[in-house]
C-alpha atoms as a PDB file:
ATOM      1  CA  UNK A   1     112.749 114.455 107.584  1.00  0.00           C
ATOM      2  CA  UNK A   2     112.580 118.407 106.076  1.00  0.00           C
ATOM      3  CA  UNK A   3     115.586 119.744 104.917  1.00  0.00           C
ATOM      4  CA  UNK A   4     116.049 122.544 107.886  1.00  0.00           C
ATOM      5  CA  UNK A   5     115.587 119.556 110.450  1.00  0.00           C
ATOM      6  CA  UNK A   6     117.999 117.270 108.084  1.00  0.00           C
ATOM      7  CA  UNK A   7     120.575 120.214 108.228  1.00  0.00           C
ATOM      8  CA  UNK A   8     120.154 120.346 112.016  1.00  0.00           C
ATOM      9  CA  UNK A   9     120.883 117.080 112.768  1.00  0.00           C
ATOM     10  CA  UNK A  10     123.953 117.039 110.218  1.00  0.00           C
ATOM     11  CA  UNK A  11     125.541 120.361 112.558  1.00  0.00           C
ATOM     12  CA  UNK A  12     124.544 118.483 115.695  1.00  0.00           C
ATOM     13  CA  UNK A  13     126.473 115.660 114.406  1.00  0.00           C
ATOM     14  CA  UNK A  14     129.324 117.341 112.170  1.00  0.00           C
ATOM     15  CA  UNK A  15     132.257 114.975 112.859  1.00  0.00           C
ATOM     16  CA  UNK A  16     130.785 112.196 114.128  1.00  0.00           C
ATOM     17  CA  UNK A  17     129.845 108.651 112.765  1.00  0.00           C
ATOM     18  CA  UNK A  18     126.545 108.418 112.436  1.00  0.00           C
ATOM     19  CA  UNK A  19     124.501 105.002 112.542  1.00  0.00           C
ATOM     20  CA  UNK A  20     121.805 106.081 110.404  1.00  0.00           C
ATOM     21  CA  UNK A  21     120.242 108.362 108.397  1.00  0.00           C
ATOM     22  CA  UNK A  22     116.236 109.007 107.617  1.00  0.00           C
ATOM     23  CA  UNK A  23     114.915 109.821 103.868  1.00  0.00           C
ATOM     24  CA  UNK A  24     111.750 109.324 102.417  1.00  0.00           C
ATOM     25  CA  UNK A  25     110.803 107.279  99.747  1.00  0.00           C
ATOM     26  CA  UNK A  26     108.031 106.017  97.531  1.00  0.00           C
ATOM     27  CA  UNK A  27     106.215 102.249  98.381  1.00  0.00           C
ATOM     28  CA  UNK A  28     103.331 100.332  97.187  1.00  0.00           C
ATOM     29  CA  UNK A  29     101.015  99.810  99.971  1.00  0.00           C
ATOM     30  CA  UNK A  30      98.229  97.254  99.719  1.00  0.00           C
ATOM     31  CA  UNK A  31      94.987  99.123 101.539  1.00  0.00           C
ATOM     32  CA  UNK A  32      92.439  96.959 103.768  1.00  0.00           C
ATOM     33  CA  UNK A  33      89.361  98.598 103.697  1.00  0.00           C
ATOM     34  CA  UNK A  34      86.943  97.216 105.962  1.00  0.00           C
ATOM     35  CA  UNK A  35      83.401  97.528 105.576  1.00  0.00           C
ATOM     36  CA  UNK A  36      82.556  95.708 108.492  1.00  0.00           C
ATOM     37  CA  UNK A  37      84.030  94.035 112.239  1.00  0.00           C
ATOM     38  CA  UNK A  38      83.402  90.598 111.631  1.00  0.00           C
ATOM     39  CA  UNK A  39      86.796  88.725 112.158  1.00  0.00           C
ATOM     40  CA  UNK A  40      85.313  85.125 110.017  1.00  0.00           C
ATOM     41  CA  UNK A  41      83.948  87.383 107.485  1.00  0.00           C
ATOM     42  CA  UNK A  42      86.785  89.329 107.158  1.00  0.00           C
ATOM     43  CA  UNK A  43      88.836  86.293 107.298  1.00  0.00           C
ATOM     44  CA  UNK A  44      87.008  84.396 104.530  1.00  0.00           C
ATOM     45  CA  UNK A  45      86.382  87.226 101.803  1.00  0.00           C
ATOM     46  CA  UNK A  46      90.177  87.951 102.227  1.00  0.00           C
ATOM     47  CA  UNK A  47      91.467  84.397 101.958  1.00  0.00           C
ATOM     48  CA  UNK A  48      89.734  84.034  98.991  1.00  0.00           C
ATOM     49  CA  UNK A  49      91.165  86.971  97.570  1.00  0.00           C
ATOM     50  CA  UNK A  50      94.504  86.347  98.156  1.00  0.00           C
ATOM     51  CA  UNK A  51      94.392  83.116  96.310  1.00  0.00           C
ATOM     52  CA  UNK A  52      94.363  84.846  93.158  1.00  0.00           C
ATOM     53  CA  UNK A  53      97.888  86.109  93.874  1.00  0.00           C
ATOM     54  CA  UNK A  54      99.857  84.480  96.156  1.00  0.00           C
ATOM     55  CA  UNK A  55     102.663  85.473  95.428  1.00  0.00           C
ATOM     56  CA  UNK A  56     102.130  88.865  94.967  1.00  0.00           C
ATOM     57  CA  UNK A  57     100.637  89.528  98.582  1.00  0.00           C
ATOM     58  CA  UNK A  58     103.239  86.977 100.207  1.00  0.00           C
ATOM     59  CA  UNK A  59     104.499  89.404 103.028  1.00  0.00           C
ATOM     60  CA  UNK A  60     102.877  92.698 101.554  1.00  0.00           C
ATOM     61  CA  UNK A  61     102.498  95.823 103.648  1.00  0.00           C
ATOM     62  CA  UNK A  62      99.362  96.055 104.773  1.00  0.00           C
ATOM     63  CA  UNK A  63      97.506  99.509 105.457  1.00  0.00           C
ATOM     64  CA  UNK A  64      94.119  98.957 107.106  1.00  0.00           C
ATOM     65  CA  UNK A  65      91.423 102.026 106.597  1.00  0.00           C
ATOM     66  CA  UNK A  66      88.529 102.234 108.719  1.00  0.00           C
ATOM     67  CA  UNK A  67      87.113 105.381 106.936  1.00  0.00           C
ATOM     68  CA  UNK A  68      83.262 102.980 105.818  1.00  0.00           C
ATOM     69  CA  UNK A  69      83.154 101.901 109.960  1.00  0.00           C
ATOM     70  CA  UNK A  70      82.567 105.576 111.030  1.00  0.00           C
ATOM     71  CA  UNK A  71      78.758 105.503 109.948  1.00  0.00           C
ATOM     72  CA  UNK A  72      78.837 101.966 111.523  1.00  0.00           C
ATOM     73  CA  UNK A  73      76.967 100.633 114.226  1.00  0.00           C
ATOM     74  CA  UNK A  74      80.065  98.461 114.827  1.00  0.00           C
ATOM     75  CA  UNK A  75      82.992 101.038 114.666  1.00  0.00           C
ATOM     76  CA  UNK A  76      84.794  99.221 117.819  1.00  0.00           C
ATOM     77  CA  UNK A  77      87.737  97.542 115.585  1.00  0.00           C
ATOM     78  CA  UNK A  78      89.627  94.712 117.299  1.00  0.00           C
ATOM     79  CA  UNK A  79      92.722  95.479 115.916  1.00  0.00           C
ATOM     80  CA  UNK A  80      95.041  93.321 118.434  1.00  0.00           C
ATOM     81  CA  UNK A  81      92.878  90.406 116.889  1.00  0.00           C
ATOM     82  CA  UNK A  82      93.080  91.730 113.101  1.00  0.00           C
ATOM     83  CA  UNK A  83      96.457  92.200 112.879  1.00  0.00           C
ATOM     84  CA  UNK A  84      96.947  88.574 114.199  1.00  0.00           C
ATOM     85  CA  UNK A  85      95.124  87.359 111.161  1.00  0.00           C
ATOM     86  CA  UNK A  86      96.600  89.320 109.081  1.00  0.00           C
ATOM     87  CA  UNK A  87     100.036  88.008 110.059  1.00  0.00           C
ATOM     88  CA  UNK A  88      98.489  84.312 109.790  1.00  0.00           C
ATOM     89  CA  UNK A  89      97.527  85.517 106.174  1.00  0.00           C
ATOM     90  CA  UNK A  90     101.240  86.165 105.805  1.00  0.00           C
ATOM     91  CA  UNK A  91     100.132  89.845 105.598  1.00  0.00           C
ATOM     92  CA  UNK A  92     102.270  92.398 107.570  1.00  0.00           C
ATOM     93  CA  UNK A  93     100.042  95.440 108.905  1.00  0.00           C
ATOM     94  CA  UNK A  94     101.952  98.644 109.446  1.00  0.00           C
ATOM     95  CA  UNK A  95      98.963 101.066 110.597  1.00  0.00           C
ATOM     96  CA  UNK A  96      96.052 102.813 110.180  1.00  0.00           C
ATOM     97  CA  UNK A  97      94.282 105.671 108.307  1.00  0.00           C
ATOM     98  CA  UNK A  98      91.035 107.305 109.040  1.00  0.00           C
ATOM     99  CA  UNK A  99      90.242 106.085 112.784  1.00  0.00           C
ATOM    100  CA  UNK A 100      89.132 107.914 115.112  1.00  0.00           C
ATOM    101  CA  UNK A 101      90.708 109.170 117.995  1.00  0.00           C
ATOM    102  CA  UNK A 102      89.456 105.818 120.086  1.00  0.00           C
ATOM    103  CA  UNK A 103      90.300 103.963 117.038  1.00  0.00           C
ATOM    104  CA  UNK A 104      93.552 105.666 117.244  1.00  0.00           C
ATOM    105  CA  UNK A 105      94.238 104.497 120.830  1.00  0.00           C
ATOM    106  CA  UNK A 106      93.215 100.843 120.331  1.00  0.00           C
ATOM    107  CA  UNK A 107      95.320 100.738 116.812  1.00  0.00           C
ATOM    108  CA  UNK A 108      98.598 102.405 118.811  1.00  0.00           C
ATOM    109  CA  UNK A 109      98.172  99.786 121.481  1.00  0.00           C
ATOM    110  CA  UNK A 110      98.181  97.152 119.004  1.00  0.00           C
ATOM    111  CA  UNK A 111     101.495  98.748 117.771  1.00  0.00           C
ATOM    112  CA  UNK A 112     100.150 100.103 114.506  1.00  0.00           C
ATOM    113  CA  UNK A 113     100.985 103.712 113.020  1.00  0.00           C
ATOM    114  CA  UNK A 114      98.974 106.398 112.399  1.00  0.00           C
ATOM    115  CA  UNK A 115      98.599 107.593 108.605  1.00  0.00           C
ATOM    116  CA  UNK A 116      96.838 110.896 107.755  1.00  0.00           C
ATOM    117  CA  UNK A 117      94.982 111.498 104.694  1.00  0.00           C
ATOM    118  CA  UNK A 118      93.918 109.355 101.357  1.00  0.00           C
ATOM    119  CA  UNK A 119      93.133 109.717  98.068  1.00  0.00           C
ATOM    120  CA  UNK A 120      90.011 110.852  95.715  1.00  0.00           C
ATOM    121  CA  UNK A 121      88.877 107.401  94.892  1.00  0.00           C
ATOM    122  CA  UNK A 122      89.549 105.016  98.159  1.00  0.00           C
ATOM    123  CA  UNK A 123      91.626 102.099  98.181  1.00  0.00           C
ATOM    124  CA  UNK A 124      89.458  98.598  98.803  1.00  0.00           C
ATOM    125  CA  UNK A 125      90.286  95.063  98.541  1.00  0.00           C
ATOM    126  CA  UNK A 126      87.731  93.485  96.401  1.00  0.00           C
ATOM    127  CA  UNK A 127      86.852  90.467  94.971  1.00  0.00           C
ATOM    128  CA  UNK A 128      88.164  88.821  91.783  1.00  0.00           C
ATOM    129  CA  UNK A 129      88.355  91.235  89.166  1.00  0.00           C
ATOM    130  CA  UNK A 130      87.082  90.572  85.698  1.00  0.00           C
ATOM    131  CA  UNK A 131      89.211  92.023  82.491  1.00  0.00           C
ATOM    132  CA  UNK A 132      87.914  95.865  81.459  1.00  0.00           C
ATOM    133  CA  UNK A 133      85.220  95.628  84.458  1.00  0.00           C
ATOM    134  CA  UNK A 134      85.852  95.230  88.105  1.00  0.00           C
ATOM    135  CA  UNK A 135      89.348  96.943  89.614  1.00  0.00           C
ATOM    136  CA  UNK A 136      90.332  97.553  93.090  1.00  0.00           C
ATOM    137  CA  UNK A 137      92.463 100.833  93.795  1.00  0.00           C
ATOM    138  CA  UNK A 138      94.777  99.182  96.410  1.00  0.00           C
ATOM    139  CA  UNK A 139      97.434 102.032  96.687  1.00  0.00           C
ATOM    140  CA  UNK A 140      97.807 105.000  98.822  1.00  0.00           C
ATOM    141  CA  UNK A 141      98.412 108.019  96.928  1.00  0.00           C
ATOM    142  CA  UNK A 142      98.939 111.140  97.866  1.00  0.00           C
ATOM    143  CA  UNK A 143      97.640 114.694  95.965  1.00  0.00           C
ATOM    144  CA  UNK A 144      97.523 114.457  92.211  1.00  0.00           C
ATOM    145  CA  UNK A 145     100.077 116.660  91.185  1.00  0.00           C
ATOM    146  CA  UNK A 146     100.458 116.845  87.174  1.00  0.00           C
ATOM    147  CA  UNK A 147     103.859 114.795  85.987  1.00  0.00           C
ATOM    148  CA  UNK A 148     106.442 117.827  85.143  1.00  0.00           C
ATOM    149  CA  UNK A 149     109.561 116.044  85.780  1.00  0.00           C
ATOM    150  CA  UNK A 150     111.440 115.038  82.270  1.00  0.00           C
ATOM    151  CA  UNK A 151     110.676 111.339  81.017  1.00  0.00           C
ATOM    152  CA  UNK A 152     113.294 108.714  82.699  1.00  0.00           C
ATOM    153  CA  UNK A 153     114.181 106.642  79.960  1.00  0.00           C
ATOM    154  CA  UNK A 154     115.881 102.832  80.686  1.00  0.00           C
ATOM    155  CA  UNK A 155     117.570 101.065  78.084  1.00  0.00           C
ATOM    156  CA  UNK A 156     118.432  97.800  80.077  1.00  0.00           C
ATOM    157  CA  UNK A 157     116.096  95.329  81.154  1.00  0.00           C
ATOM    158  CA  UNK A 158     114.757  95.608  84.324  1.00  0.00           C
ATOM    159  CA  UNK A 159     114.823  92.286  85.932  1.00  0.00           C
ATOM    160  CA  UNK A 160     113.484  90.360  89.024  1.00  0.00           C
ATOM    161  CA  UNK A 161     113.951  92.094  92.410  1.00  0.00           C
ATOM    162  CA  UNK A 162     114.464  95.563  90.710  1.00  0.00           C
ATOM    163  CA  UNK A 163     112.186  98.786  90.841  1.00  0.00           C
ATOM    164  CA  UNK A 164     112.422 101.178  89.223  1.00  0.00           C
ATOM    165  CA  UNK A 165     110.349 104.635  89.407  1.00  0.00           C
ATOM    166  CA  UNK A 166     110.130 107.865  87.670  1.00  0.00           C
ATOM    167  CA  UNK A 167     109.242 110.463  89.975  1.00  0.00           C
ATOM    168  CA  UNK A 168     107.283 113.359  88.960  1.00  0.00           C
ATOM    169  CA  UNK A 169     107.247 112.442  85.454  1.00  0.00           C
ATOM    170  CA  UNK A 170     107.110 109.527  82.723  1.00  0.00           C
ATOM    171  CA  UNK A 171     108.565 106.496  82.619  1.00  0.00           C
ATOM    172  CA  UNK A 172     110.225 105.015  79.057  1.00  0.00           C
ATOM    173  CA  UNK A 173     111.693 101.710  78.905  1.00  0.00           C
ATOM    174  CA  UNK A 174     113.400  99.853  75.837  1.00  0.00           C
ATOM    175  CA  UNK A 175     113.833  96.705  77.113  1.00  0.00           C
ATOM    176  CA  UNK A 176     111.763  94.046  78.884  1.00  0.00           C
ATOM    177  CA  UNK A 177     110.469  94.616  82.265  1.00  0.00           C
ATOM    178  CA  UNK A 178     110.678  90.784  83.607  1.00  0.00           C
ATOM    179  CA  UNK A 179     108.696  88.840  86.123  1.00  0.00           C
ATOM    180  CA  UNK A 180     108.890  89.559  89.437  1.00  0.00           C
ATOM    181  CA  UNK A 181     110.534  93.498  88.247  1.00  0.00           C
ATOM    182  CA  UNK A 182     108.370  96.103  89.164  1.00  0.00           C
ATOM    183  CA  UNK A 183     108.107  99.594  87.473  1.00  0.00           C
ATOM    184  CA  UNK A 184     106.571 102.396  88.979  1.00  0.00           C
ATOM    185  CA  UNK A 185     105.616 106.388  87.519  1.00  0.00           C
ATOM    186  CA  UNK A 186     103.946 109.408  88.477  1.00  0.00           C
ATOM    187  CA  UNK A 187     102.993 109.897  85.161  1.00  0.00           C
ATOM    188  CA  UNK A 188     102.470 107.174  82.274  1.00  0.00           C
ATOM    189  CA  UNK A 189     104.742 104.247  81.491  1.00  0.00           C
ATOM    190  CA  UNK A 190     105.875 103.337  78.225  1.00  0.00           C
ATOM    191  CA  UNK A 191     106.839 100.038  77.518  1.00  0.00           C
ATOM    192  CA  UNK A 192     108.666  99.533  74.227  1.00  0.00           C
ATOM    193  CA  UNK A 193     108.893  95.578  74.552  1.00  0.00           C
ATOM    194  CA  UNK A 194     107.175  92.541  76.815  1.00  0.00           C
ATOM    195  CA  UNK A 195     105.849  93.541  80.296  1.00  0.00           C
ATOM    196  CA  UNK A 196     105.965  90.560  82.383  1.00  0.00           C
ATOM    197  CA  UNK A 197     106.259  92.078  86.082  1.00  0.00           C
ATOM    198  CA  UNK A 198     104.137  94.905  87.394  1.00  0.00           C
ATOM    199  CA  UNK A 199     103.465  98.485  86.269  1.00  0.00           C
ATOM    200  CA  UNK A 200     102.232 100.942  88.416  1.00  0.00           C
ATOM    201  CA  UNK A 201     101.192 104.536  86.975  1.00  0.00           C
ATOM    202  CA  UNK A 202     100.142 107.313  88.164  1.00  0.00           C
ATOM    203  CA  UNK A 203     101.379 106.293  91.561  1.00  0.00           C
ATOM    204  CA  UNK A 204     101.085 110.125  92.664  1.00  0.00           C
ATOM    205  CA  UNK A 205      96.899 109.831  91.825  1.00  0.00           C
ATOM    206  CA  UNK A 206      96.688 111.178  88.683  1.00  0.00           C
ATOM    207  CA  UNK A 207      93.887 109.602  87.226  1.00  0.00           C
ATOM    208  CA  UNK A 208      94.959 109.804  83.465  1.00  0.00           C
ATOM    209  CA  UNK A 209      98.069 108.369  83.308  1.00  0.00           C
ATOM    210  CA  UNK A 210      98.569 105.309  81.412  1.00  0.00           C
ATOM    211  CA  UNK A 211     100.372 102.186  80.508  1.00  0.00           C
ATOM    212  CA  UNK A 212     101.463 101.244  77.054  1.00  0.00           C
ATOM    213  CA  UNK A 213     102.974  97.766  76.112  1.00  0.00           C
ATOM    214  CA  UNK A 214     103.691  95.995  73.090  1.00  0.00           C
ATOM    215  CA  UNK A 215     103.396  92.722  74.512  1.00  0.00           C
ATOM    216  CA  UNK A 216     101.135  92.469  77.864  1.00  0.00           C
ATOM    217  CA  UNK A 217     102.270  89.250  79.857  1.00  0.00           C
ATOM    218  CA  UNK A 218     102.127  91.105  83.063  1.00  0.00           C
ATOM    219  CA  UNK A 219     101.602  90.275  86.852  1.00  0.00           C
ATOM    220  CA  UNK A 220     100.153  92.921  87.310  1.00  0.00           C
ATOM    221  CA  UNK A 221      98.921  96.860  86.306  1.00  0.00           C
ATOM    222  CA  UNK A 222      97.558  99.800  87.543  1.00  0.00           C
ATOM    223  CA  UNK A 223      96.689 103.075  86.909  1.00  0.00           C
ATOM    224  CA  UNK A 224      95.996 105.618  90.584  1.00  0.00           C
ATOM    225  CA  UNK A 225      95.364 103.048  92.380  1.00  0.00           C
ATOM    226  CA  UNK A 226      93.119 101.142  89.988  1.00  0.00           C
ATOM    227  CA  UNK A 227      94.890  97.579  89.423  1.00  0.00           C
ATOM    228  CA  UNK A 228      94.039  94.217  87.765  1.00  0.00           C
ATOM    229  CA  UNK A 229      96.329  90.780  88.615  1.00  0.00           C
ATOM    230  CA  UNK A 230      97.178  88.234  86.189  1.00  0.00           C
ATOM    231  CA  UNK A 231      99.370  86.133  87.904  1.00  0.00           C
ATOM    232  CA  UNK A 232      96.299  83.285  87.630  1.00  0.00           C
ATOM    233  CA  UNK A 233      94.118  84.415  85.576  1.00  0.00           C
ATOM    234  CA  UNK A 234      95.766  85.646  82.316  1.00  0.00           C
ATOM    235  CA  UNK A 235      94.016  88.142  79.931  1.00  0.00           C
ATOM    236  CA  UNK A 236      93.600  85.852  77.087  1.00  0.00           C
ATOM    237  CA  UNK A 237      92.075  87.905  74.988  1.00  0.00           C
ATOM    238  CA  UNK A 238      95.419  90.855  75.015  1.00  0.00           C
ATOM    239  CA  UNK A 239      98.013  88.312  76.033  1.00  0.00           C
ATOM    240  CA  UNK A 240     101.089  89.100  74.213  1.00  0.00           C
ATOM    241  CA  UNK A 241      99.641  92.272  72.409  1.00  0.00           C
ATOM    242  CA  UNK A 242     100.124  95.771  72.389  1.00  0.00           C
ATOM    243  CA  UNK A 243      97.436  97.386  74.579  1.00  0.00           C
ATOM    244  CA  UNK A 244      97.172 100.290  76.583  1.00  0.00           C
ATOM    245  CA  UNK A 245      95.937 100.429  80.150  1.00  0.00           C
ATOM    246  CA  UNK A 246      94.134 103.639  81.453  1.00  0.00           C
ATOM    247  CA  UNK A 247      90.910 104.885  83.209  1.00  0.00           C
ATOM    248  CA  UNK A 248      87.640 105.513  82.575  1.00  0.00           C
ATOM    249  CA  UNK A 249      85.272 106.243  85.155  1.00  0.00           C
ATOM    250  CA  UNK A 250      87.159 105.236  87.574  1.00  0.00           C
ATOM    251  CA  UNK A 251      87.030 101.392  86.175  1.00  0.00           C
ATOM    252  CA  UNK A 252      90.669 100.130  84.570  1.00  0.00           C
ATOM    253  CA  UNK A 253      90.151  99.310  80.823  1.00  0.00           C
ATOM    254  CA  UNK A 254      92.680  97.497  78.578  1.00  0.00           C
ATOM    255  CA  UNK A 255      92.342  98.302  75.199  1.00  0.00           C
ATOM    256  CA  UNK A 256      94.409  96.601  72.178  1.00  0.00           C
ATOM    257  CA  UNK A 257      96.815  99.437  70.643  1.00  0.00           C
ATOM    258  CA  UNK A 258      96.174  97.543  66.654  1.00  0.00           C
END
């Protein structure tokens, strides 16, 4: 809601109780890119992939793009059927980006929203990553605006169940960022003790951002998109050292800071 519609609705309603009120906010969307209609195929590659994390994807919001279908000679997307295995994957769908205007139709009917536009490099689900190789962008992310906002600096743990996010700016944090915590920046995230949740930055798209730790024992990372899971498949070879995490070529590296 824009502020000359959200000042509306407060003089339409001056004096009354209200029951609710709209804002927008910032959210880590997984993105479902399908490169092709096949429900077992779909089925299979994803089930596979979501073994890796579990936990992390247990009830995630679930984005599905359809951009690699328009070129297709299958472009006809069931999506009453692929939302049903999505929510057997414990997977919760909440719409669509890219479809066409049939593909709109059929994704509406299957009560999905409509999102409009993407990012530079698109989001995919792919399969299991390797350390400093493969990465999967998996967030959508809006222009890339350069971080101008001051650094937001934490001096208290952040601990399971919390997020925290800096918008428009840097994140610094002087305490542990526990498992199942999640931190989030536009710009790059500092971490001046043990990462053992997730850090997201450059959630706005801005490719260079980075993540610093002195101990990695993260969940997960990710730079614009760009991310690599741990949560069964440690990074033996920077567990519990100080790396930084940033992009190069559009592939996430993790480099040792010593």
């Amino acid at each position: 809601m824009n502020q000359s519609i959200r000042e509306d609705f407060k003089k339409n309603n001056r004096g009354k109780e209200l029951a609710f009120d709209i804002k927008g906010s910032v959210f880590t969307l997984t993105v479902l890119c399908l490169k092709n209609t096949d429900r077992t195929m779909i089925e299979t590659a994803l089930s596979e992939h979501l073994a890796l994390a579990p936990r992390f994807f247990h009830n995630a919001p679930v984005v599905i793009d359809v951009k690699e279908l328009q070129n297709s000679a299958t472009s006809d997307v069931d999506f009453a059927s692929l939302t049903a295995l999505l929510r057997k994957l414990h997977l919760v769908p909440v719409g669509v980006r890219h479809a066409t205007p049939e593909q709109q139709d059929a994704a509406i009917a299957a009560g999905l929203a409509i999102l409009q536009g993407g990012s530079k490099s698109e989001p995919i689900v792919a399969p299991r990553p390797q350390i400093n190789t493969d990465t999967a962008p998996v967030l959508q992310t809006a222009a890339t605006p350069a971080p101008t906002a001051a650094a937001k600096i934490v001096h208290q743990p952040v601990r399971s169940g919390q997020q925290i996010y800096a918008k428009g700016g840097d994140l610094v944090l002087l305490a542990p960022v526990n498992a199942g915590a999640e931190v989030l920046a536009d710009g790059n995230i500092h971490i001046y003790a043990p990462l053992r949740g997730r850090a997201l930055a450059g959630v706005a798209g801005d490719m260079n951002a980075r993540v610093f730790t002195h101990s990695l024992e993260a969940e997960l990372v990710s730079v614009a998109g760009h991310y690599r899971i741990f949560e069964q498949q440690p990074a033996a070879d920077v567990h519990g050292k100080p790396v930084q995490i940033y992009l190069d070529n559009e592939r996430l590296i993790i480099a040792p800071l010593i």
